[in-house]
Protein backbone atom coordinates (compact mmCIF):
# COMPACT_ATOMS: atom_id res chain seq x y z
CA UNK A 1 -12.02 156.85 97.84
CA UNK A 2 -9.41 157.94 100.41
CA UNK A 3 -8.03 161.67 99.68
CA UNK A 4 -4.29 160.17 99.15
CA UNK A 5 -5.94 157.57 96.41
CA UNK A 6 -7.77 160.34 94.88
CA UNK A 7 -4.78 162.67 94.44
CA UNK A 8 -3.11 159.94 92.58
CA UNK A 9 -5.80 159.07 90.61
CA UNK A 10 -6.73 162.73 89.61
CA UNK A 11 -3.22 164.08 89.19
CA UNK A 12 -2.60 162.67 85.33
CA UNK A 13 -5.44 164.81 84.27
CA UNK A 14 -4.44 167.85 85.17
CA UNK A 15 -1.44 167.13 82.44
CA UNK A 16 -4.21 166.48 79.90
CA UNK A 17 -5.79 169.51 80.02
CA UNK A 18 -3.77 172.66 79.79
CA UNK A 19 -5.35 175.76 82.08
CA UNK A 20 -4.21 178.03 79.11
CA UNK A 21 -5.80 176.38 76.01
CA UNK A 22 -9.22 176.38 78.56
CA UNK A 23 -9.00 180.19 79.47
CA UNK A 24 -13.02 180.08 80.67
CA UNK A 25 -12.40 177.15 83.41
CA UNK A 26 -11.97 179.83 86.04
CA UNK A 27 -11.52 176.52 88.60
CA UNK A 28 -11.02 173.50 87.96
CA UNK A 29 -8.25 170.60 88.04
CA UNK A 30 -5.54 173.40 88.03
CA UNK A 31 -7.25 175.09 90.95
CA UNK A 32 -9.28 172.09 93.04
CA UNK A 33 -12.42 173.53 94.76
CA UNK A 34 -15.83 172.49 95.67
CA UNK A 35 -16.98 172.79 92.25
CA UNK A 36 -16.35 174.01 88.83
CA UNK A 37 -16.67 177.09 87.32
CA UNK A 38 -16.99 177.83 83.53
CA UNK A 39 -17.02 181.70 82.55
CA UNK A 40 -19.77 182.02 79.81
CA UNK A 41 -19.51 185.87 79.95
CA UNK A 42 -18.04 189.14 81.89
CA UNK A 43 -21.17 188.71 84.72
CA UNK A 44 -21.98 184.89 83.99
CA UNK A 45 -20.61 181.77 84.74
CA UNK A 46 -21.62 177.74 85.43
CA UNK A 47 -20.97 176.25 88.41
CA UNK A 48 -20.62 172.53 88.13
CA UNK A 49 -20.40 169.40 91.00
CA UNK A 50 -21.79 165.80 91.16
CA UNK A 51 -21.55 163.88 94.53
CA UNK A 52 -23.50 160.59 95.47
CA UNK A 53 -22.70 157.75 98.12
CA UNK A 54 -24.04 154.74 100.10
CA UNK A 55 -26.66 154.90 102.29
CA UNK A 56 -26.09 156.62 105.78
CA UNK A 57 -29.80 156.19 107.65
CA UNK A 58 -31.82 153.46 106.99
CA UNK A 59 -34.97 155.59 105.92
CA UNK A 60 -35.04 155.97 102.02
CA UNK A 61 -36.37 159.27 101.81
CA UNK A 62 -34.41 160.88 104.68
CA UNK A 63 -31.59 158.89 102.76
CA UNK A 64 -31.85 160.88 99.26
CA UNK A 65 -32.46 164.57 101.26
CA UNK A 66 -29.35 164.02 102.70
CA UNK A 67 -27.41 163.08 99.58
CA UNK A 68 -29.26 165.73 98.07
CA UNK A 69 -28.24 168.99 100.42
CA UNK A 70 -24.99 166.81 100.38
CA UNK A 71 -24.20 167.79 96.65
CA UNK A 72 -26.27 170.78 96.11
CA UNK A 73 -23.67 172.65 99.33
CA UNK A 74 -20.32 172.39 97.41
CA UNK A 75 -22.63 175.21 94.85
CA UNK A 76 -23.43 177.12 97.77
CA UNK A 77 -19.49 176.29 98.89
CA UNK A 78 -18.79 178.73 96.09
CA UNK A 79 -21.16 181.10 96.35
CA UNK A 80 -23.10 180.29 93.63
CA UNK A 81 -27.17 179.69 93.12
CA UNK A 82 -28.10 175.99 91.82
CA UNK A 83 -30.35 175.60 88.71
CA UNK A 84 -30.75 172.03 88.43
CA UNK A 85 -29.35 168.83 88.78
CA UNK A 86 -29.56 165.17 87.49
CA UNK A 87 -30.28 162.30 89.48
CA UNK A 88 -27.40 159.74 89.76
CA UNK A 89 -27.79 156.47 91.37
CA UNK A 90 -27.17 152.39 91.46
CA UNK A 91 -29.40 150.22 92.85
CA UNK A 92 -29.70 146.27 93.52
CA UNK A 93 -31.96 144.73 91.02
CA UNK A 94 -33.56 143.18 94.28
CA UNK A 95 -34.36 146.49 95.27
CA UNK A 96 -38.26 147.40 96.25
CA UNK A 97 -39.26 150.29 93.33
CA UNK A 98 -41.08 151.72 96.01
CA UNK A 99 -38.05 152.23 97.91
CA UNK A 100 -36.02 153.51 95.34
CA UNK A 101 -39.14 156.37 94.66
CA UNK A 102 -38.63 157.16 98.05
CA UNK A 103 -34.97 158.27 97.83
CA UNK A 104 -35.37 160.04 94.72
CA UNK A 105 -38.74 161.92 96.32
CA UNK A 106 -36.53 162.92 99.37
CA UNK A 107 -33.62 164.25 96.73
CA UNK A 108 -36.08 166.14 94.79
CA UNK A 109 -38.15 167.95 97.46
CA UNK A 110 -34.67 168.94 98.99
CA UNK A 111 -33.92 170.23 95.21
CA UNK A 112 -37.41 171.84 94.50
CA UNK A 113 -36.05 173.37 98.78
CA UNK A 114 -33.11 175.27 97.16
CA UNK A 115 -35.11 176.67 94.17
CA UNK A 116 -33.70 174.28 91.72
CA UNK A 117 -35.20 171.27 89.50
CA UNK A 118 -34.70 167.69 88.90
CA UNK A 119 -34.00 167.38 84.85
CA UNK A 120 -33.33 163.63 84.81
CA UNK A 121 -30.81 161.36 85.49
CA UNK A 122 -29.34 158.07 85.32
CA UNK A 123 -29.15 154.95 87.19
CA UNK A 124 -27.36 151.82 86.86
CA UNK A 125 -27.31 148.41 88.85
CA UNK A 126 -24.55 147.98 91.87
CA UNK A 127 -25.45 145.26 94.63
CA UNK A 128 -25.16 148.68 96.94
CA UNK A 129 -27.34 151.37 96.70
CA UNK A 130 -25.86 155.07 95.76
CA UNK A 131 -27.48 157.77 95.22
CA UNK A 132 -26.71 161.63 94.61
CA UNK A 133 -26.69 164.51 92.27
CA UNK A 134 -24.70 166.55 89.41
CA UNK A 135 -26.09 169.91 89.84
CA UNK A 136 -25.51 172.74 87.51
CA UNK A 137 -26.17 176.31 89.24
CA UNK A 138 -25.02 179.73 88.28
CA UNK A 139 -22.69 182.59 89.60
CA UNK A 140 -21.02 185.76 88.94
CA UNK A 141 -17.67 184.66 88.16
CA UNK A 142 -16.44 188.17 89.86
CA UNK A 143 -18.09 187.35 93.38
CA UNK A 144 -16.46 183.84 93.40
CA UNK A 145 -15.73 182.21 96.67
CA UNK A 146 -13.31 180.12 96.83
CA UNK A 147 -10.91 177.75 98.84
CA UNK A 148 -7.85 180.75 98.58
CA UNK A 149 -8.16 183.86 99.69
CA UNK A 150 -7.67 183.21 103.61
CA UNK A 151 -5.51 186.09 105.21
CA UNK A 152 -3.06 186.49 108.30
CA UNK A 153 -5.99 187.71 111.02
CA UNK A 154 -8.69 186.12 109.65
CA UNK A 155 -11.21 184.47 111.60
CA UNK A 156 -12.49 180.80 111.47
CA UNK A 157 -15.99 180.21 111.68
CA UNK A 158 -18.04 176.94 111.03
CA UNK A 159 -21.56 176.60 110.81
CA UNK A 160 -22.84 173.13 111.72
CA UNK A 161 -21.40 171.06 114.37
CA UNK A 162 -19.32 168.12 113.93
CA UNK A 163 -19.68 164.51 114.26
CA UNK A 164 -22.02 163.18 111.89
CA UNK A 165 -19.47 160.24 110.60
CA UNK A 166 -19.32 158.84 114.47
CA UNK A 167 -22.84 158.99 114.61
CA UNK A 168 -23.87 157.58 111.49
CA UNK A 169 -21.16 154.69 112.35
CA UNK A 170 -22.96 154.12 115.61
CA UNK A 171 -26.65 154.08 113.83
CA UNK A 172 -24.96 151.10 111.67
CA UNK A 173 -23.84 149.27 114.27
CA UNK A 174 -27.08 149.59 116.13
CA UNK A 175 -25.41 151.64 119.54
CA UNK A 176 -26.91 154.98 118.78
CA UNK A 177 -29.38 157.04 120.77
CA UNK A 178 -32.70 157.90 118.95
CA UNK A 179 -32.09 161.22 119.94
CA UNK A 180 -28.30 161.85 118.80
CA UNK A 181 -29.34 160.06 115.64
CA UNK A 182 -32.32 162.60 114.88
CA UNK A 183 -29.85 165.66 115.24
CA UNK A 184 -27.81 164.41 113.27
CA UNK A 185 -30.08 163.91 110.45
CA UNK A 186 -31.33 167.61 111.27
CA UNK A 187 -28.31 168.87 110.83
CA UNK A 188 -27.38 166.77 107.47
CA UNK A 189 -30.55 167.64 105.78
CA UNK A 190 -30.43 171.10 106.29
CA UNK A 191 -29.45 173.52 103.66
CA UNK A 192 -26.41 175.93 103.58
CA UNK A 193 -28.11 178.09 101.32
CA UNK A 194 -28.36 180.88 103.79
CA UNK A 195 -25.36 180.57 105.09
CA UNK A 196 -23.82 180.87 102.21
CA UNK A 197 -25.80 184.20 100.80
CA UNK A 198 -24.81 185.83 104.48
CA UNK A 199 -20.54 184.73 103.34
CA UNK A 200 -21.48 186.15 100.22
CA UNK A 201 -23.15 189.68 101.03
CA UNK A 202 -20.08 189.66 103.77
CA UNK A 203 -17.52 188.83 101.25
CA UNK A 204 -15.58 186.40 103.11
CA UNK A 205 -12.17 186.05 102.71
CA UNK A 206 -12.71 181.97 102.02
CA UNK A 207 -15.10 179.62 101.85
CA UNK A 208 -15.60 175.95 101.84
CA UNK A 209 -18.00 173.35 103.19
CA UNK A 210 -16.76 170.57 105.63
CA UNK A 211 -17.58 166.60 104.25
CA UNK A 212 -15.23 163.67 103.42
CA UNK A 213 -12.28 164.91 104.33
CA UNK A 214 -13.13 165.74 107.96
CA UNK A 215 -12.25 169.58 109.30
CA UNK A 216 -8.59 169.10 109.08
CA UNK A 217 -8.28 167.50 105.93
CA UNK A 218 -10.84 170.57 104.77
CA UNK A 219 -8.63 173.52 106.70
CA UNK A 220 -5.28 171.95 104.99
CA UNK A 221 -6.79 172.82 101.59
CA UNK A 222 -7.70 176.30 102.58
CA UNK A 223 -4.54 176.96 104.18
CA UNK A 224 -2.68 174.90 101.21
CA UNK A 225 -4.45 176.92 99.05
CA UNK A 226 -4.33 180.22 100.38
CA UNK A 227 -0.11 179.61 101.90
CA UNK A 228 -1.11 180.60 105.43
CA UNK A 229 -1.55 178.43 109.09
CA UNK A 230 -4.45 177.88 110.43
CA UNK A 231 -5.02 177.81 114.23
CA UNK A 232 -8.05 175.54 115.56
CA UNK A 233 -8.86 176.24 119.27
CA UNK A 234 -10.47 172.72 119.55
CA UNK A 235 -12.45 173.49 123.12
CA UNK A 236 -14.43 176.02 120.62
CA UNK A 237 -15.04 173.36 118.22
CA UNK A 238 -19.20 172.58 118.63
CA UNK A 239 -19.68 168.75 118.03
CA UNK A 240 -23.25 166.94 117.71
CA UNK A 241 -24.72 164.95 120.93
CA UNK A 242 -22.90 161.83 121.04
CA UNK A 243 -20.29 162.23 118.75
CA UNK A 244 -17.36 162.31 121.39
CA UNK A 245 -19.00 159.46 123.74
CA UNK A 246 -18.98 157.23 120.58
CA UNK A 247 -15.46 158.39 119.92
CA UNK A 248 -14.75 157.50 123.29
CA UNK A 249 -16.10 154.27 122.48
CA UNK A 250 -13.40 153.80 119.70
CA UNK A 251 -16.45 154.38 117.12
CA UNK A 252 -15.67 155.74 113.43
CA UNK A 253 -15.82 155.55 110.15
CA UNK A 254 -13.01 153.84 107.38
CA UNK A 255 -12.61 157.09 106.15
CA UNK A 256 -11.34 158.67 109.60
CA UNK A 257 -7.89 156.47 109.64
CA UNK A 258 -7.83 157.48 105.76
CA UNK A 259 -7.91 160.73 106.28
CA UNK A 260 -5.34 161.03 109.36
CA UNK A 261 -2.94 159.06 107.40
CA UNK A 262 -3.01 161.54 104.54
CA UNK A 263 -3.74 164.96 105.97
CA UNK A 264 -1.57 163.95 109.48
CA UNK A 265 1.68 165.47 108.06
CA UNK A 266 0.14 168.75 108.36
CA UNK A 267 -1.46 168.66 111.24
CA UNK A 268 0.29 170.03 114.24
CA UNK A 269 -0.76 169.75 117.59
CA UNK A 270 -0.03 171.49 121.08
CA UNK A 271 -0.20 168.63 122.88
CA UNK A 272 -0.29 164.78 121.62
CA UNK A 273 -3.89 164.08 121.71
CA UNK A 274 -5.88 160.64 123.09
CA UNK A 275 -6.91 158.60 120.11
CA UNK A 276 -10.53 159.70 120.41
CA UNK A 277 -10.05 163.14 119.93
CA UNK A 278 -7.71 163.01 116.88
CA UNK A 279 -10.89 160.65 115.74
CA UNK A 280 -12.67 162.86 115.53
CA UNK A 281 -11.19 165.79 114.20
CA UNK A 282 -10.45 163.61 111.13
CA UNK A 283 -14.47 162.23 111.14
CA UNK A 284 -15.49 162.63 107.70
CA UNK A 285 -18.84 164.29 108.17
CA UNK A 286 -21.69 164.13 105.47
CA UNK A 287 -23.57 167.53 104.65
CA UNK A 288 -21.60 169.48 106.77
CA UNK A 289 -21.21 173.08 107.59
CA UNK A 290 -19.59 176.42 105.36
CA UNK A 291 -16.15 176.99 106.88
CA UNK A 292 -15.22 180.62 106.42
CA UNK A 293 -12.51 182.69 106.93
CA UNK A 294 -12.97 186.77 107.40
CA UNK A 295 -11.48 189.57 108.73
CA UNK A 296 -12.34 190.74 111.98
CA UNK A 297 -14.16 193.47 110.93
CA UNK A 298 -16.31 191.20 109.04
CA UNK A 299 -16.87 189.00 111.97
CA UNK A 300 -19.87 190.85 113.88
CA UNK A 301 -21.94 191.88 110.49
CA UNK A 302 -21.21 187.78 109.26
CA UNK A 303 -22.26 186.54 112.90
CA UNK A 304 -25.33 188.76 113.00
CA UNK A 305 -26.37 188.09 109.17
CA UNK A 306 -26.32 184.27 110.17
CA UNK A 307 -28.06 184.50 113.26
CA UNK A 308 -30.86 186.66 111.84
CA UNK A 309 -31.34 183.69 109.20
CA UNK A 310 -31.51 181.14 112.11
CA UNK A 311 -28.16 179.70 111.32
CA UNK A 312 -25.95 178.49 114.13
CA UNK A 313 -22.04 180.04 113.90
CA UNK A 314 -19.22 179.14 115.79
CA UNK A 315 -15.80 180.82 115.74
CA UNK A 316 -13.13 177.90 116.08
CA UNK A 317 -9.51 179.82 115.37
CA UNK A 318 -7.42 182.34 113.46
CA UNK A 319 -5.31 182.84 110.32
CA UNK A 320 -1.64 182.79 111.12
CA UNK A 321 1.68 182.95 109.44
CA UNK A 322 3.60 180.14 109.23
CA UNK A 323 4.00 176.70 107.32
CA UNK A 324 1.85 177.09 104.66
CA UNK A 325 -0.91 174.28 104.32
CA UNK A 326 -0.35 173.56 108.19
CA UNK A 327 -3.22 173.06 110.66
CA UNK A 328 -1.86 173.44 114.37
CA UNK A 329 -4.82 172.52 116.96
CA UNK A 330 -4.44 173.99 120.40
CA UNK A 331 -6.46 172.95 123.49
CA UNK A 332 -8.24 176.22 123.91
């Protein structure tokens, strides 16, 4: 679902549910995040998210690791430590059983990866396949990190490269490279689990991770939600092999014009940009990286915590003052 569609859909809920008769829903519809959070006492809370989708490789088990790290990052999105989750998923009643073991072995190993558990589940028949998680995890609900909390000076920095929509639109219609392809799937299946404990024992300023919404639609939130500007230098942006020669190409996903429609009216550019570029800065990307925001003096211990844990860090842009919710991209 498109993020404009969603808005509309989720808004008559938040009048359902007053934030002050649920005092312990520290975020939640009131305060849209990665996940939910649920206080249980002063140094506990749950952190809640479910997140499943079609198929982006064609190899079943690479297929549910993805979904899996896909769902089990908006916990790590908020600093928190996942516990378990349940197995959600629709399959064709034409489907091989043997293929459907294989995406829920690739889920689980990337589950049993994190230090969690598979508890159950439940599946239902769709003439697609979907698969994904609801994963329950725990944090301190002092030590939350959350969307807000980006501040004038800050500094940008994102964690995995972009591009993973282009490319995983190319691998369906048979045009990738082999090799782009396997980097990719590299980068989609890996954790952010350390990433996320180096934010943490930094205490970043804000956190999210980058998926459906693409890194605009992503950096409007945090800059929505924390009334600053962001400032994206995009020649520091990293991007996967192949993702701006299939852009070039006029390659992407539906959910790239979705998202530029929605998130374009705060998007702000230096100069006009060629169609492929804009592309891509709206791809929606699957399993992405943690996009952080910290204070300069945060910077070097946050860049040297992540590269000691093998985890690749890039710093795109600033924190500015200005239109709140507003992304301005310069050309570096």
């Amino acid at each position: 679902m498109g993020p404009e569609a969603l808005a509309h859909v989720v808004r008559p809920l938040a009048e359902v549910f007053n934030p002050v008769a649920f005092p312990q829903l520290l975020v939640g519809l009131a305060s849209p995040d990665d996940a939910a959070v649920y206080q249980l006492a002063e140094d506990l809370a749950v952190v809640s998210t479910a997140d499943f989708f079609p198929p982006v490789v064609d190899d079943p088990y690479t297929y549910g690791a993805i979904a899996a790290a896909n769902a089990l990052s908006d916990i790590y999105a908020m600093g928190g430590e996942p516990l378990f989750a349940l197995n959600l998923a629709a399959f064709p009643d034409d489907l091989p059983p043997g293929v459907m073991a294989e995406i829920f072995r690739g889920g689980a190993e990337k589950v049993k990866e994190a230090g969690a558990v598979i508890a159950g589940g439940h599946t239902v028949t769709d003439r697609e396949p979907k698969y994904g998680l609801a994963v329950t995890g725990r944090i301190d609900p002092r030590q939350i990190l959350a969307k807000q909390g980006a501040r004038v000076g800050d500094r940008l920095v994102l964690t995995k490269p972009l591009g993973t929509g282009v490319i995983t639109t190319a691998h369906k219609r048979q045009v990738v490279e082999p090799t782009d392809l396997e980097t990719a799937v590299a980068s989609m299946t890996h954790l952010n689990r350390s990433a996320a404990a180096a934010a943490a024992a930094v205490g970043v300023h804000a956190l999210t991770d980058v998926t459906g919404f693409g890194l605009l639609g992503h950096g409007h939130e945090v800059a929505h939600l924390s009334r600053v500007q962001l400032v994206v230098d995009f020649e520091a942006l990293p991007w996967l092999p192949g993702a701006r020669r299939y852009a070039e190409a006029g390659i992407s996903p539906g959910g790239t014009e979705r998202n530029a429609q929605y998130y374009g009216q705060w998007v702000r550019f230096e100069h006009e940009p060629p169609g492929w570029k804009n592309s891509l800065l709206h791809d929606p990307q699957t399993s992405g990286g943690l996009f952080m925001a910290a204070a300069p003096g945060q910077l070097p211990d946050l860049l040297s915590r992540l590269h000691a844990l093998g985890e690749t860090a890039w710093v795109i842009g600033t924190v500015e003052a200005g239109e709140p919710g507003t992304v301005t991209v310069r050309d570096g």
